[in-house]
C-alpha atoms as a PDB file:
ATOM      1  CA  UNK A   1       0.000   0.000   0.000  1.00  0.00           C
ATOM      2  CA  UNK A   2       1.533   2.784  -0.754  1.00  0.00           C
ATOM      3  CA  UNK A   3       0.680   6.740   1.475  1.00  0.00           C
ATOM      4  CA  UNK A   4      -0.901   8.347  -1.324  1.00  0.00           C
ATOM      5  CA  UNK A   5      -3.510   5.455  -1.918  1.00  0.00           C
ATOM      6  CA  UNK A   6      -3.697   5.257   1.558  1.00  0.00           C
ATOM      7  CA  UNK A   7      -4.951   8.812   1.690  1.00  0.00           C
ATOM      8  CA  UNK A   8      -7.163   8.726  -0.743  1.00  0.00           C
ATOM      9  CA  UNK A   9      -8.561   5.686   0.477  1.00  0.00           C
ATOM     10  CA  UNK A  10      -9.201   7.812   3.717  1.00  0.00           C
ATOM     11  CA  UNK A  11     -12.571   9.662   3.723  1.00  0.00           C
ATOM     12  CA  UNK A  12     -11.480  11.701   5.997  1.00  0.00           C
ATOM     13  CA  UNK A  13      -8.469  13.318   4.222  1.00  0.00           C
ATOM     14  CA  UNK A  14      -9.729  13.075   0.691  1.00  0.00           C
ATOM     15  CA  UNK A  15      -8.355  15.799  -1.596  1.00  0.00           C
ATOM     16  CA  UNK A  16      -5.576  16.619   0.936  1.00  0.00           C
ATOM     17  CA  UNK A  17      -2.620  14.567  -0.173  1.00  0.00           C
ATOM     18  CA  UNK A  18      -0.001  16.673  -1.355  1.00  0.00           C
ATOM     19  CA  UNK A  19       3.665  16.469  -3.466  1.00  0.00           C
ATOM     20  CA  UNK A  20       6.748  16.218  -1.141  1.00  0.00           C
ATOM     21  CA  UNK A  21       6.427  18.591   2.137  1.00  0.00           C
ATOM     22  CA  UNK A  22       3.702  20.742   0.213  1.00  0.00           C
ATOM     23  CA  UNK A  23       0.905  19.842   2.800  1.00  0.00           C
ATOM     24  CA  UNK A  24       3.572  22.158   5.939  1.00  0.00           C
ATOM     25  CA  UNK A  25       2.373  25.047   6.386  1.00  0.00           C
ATOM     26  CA  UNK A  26       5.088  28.018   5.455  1.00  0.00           C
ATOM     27  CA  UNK A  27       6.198  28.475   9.264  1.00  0.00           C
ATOM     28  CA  UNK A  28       6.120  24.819   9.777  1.00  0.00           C
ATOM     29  CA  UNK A  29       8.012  23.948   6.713  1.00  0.00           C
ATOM     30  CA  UNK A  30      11.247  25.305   8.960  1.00  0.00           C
ATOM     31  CA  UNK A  31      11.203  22.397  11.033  1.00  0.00           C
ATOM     32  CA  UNK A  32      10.844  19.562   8.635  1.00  0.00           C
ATOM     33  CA  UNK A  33      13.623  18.258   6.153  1.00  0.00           C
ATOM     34  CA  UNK A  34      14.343  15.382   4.364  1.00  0.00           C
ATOM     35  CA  UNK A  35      17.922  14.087   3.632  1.00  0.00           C
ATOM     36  CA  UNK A  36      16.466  12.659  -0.101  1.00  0.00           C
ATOM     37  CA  UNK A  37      13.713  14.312  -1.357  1.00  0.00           C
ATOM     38  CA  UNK A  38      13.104  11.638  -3.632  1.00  0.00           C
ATOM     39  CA  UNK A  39      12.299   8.953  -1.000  1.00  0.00           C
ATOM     40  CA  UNK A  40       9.216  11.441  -0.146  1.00  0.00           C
ATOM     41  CA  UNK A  41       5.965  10.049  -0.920  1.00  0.00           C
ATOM     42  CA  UNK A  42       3.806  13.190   0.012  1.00  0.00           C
ATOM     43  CA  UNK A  43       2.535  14.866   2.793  1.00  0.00           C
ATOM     44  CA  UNK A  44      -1.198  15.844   4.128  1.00  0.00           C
ATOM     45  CA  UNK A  45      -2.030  18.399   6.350  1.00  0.00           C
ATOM     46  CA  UNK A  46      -3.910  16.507   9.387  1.00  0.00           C
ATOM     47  CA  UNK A  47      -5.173  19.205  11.382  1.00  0.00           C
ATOM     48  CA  UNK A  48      -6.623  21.350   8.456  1.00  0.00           C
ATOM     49  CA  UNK A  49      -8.196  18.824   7.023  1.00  0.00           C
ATOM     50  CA  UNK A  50     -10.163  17.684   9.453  1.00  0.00           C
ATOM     51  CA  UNK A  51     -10.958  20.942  11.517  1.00  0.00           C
ATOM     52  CA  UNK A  52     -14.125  21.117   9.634  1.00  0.00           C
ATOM     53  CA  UNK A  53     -15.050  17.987   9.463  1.00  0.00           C
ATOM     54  CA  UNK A  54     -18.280  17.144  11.947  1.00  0.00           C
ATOM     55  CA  UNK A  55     -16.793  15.239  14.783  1.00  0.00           C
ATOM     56  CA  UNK A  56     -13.835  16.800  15.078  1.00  0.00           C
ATOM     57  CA  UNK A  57     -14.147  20.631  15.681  1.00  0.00           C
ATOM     58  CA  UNK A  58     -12.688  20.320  19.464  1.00  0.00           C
ATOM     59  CA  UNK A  59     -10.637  17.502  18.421  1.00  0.00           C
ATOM     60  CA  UNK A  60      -6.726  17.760  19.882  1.00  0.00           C
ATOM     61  CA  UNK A  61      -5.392  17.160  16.467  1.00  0.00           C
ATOM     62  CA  UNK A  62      -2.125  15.823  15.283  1.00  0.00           C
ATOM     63  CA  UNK A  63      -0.702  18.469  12.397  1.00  0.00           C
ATOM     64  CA  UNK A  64       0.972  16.584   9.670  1.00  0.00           C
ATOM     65  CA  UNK A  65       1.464  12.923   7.959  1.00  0.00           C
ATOM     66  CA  UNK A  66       4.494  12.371   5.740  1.00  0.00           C
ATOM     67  CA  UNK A  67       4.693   9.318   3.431  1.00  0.00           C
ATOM     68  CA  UNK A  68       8.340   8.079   2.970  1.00  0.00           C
ATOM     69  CA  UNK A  69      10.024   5.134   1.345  1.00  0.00           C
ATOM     70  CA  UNK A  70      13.073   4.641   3.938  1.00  0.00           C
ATOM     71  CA  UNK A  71      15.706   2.235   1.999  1.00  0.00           C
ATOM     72  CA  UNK A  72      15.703  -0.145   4.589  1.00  0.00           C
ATOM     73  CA  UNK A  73      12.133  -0.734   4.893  1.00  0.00           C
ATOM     74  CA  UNK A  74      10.264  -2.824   2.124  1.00  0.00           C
ATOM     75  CA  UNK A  75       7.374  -0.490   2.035  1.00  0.00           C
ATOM     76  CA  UNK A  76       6.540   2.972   3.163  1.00  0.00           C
ATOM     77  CA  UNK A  77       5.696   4.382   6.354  1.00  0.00           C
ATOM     78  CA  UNK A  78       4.092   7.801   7.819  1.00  0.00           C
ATOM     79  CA  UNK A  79       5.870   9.957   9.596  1.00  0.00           C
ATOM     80  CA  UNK A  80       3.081  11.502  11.952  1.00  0.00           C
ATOM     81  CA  UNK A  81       4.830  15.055  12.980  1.00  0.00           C
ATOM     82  CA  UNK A  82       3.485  17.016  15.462  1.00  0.00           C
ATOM     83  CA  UNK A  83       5.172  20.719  15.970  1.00  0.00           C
ATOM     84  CA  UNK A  84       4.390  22.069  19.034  1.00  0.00           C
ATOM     85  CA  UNK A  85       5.707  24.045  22.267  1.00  0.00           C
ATOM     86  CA  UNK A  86       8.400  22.196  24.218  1.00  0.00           C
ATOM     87  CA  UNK A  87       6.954  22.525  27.707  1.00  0.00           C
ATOM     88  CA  UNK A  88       6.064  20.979  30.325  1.00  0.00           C
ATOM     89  CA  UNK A  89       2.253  21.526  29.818  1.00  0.00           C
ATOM     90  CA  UNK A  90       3.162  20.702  26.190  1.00  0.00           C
ATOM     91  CA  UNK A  91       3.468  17.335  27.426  1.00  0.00           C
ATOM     92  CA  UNK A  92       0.290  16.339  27.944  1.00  0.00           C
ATOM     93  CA  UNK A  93      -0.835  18.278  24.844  1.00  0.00           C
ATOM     94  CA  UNK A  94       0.838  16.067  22.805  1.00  0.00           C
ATOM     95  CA  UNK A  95      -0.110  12.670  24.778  1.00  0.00           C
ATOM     96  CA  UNK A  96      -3.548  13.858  24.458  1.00  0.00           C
ATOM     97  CA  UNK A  97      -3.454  14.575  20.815  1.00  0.00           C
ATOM     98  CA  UNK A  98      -1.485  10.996  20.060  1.00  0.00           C
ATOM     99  CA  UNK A  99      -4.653   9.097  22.106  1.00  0.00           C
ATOM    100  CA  UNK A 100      -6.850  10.895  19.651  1.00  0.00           C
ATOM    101  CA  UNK A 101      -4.636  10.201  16.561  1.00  0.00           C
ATOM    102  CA  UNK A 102      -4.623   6.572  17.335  1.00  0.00           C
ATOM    103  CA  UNK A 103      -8.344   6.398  18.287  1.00  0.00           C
ATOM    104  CA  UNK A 104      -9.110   8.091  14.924  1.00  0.00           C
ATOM    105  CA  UNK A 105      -6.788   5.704  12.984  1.00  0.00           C
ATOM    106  CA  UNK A 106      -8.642   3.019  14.275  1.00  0.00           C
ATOM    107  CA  UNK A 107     -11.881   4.294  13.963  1.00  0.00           C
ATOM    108  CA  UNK A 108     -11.404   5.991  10.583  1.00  0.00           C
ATOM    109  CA  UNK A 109      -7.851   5.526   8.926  1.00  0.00           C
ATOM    110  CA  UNK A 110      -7.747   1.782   8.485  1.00  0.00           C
ATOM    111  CA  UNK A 111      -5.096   1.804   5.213  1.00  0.00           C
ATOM    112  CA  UNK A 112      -2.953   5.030   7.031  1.00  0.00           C
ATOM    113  CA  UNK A 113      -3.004   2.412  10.149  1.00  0.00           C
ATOM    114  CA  UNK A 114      -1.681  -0.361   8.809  1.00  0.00           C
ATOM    115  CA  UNK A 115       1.385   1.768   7.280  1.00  0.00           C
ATOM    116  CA  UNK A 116       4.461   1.518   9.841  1.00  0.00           C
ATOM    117  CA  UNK A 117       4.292   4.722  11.929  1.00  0.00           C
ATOM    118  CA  UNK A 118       6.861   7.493  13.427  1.00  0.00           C
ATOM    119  CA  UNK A 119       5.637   9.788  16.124  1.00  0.00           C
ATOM    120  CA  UNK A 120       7.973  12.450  16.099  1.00  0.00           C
ATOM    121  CA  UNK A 121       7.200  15.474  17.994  1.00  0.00           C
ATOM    122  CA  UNK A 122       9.323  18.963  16.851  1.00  0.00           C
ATOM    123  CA  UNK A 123       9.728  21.353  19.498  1.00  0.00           C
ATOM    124  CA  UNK A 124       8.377  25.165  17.764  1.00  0.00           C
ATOM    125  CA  UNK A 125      10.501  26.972  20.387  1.00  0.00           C
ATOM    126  CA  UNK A 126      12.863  26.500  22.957  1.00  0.00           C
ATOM    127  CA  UNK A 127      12.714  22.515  24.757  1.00  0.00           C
ATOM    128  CA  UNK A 128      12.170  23.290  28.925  1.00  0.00           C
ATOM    129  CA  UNK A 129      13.379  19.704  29.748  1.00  0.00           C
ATOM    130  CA  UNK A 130      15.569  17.418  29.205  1.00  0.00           C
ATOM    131  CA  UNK A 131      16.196  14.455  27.370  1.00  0.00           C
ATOM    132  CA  UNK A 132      16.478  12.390  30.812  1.00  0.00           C
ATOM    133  CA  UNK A 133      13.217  13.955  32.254  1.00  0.00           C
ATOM    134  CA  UNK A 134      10.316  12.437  33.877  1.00  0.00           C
ATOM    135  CA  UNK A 135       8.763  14.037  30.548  1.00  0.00           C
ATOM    136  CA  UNK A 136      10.871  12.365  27.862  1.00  0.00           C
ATOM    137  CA  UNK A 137      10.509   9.172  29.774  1.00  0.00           C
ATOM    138  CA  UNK A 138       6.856   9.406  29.585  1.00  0.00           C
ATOM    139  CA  UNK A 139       6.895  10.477  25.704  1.00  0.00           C
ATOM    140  CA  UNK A 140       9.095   7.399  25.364  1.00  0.00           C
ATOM    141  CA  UNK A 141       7.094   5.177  26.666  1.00  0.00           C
ATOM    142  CA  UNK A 142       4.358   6.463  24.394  1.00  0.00           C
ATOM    143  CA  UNK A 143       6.646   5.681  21.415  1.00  0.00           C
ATOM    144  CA  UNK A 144       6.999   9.411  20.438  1.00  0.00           C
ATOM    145  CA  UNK A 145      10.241  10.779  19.885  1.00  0.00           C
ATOM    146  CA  UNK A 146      10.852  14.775  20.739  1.00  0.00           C
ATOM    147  CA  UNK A 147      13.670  15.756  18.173  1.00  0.00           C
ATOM    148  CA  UNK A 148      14.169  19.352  18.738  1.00  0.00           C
ATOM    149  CA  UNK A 149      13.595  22.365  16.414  1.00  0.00           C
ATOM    150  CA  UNK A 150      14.481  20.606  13.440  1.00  0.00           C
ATOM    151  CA  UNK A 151      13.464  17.173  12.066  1.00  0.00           C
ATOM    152  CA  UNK A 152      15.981  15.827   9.195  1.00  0.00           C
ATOM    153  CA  UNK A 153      13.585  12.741   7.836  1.00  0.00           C
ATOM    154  CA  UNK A 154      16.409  10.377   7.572  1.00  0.00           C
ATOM    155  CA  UNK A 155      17.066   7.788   4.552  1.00  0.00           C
ATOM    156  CA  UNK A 156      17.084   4.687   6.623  1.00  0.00           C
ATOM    157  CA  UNK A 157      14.512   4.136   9.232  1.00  0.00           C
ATOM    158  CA  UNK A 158      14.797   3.610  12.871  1.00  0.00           C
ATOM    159  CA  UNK A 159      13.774   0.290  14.142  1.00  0.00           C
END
């Protein structure tokens, strides 16, 4: 399967799928690289696409999805990106919008869920804690990795 079918097989997010990092919003787009662009398989704008959508005005929503083809990995997988304040009350924020990001893959992103997933959360500002924290313990154990101000989306994955 590959992340644009997956998309568009998404009712959800259909029309959103976009070329390379297209999908990041201009501010955004700061944060997120890629070490070769032509392993990117698209992107899609989470959060704006489903702010409108019944169900999900209040929602804690997860910003972005990339699709990538890492060249270790038979397939291709989603980077799920979430850029967002470095805090301790950030924290939770992001825990809370990963429970709804899961529940709503479940509930309404079969093909997106069955693609192997990165949670990678990129600090927007300064990081108020450290990698050894309580925090980054509990974001670990939540599978989500906090990478700083600047995401590189690397050519091989991590397993």
């Amino acid at each position: 399967m590959t992340f644009k079918k997956a998309v568009d097989g998404t009712q959800d997010l259909s029309g959103a799928w976009r070329a390379g990092l297209q999908a990041l919003s201009t501010k955004d787009k700061a944060h997120v690289s890629v070490e070769d662009p032509q392993r990117l398989c698209g992107s899609v704008n989470v959060e704006e696409s489903l702010r409108s959508k019944q169900g999900h005005q209040n929602a804690p929503l997860w910003d972005y999805a990339v699709g990538h083809q890492p060249e270790n990995v038979k397939g291709e997988m989603v980077y799920w990106i979430e850029i967002h304040p470095a805090n301790q009350h950030g924290v939770s924020e992001v825990l809370n919008k990963l429970e709804w990001l899961l529940q709503w893959l479940k509930d309404s992103a079969p093909l997106l869920r069955k693609m192997p997933p990165a949670f990678i959360w990129v600090s927007s500002g300064k990081t108020s804690f450290t990698a050894s924290s309580p925090q980054a313990r509990k974001l670990a154990r939540a599978k989500v990795r906090i990478v700083g101000r600047l995401f590189t989306i690397p050519n091989k994955a991590a397993h």
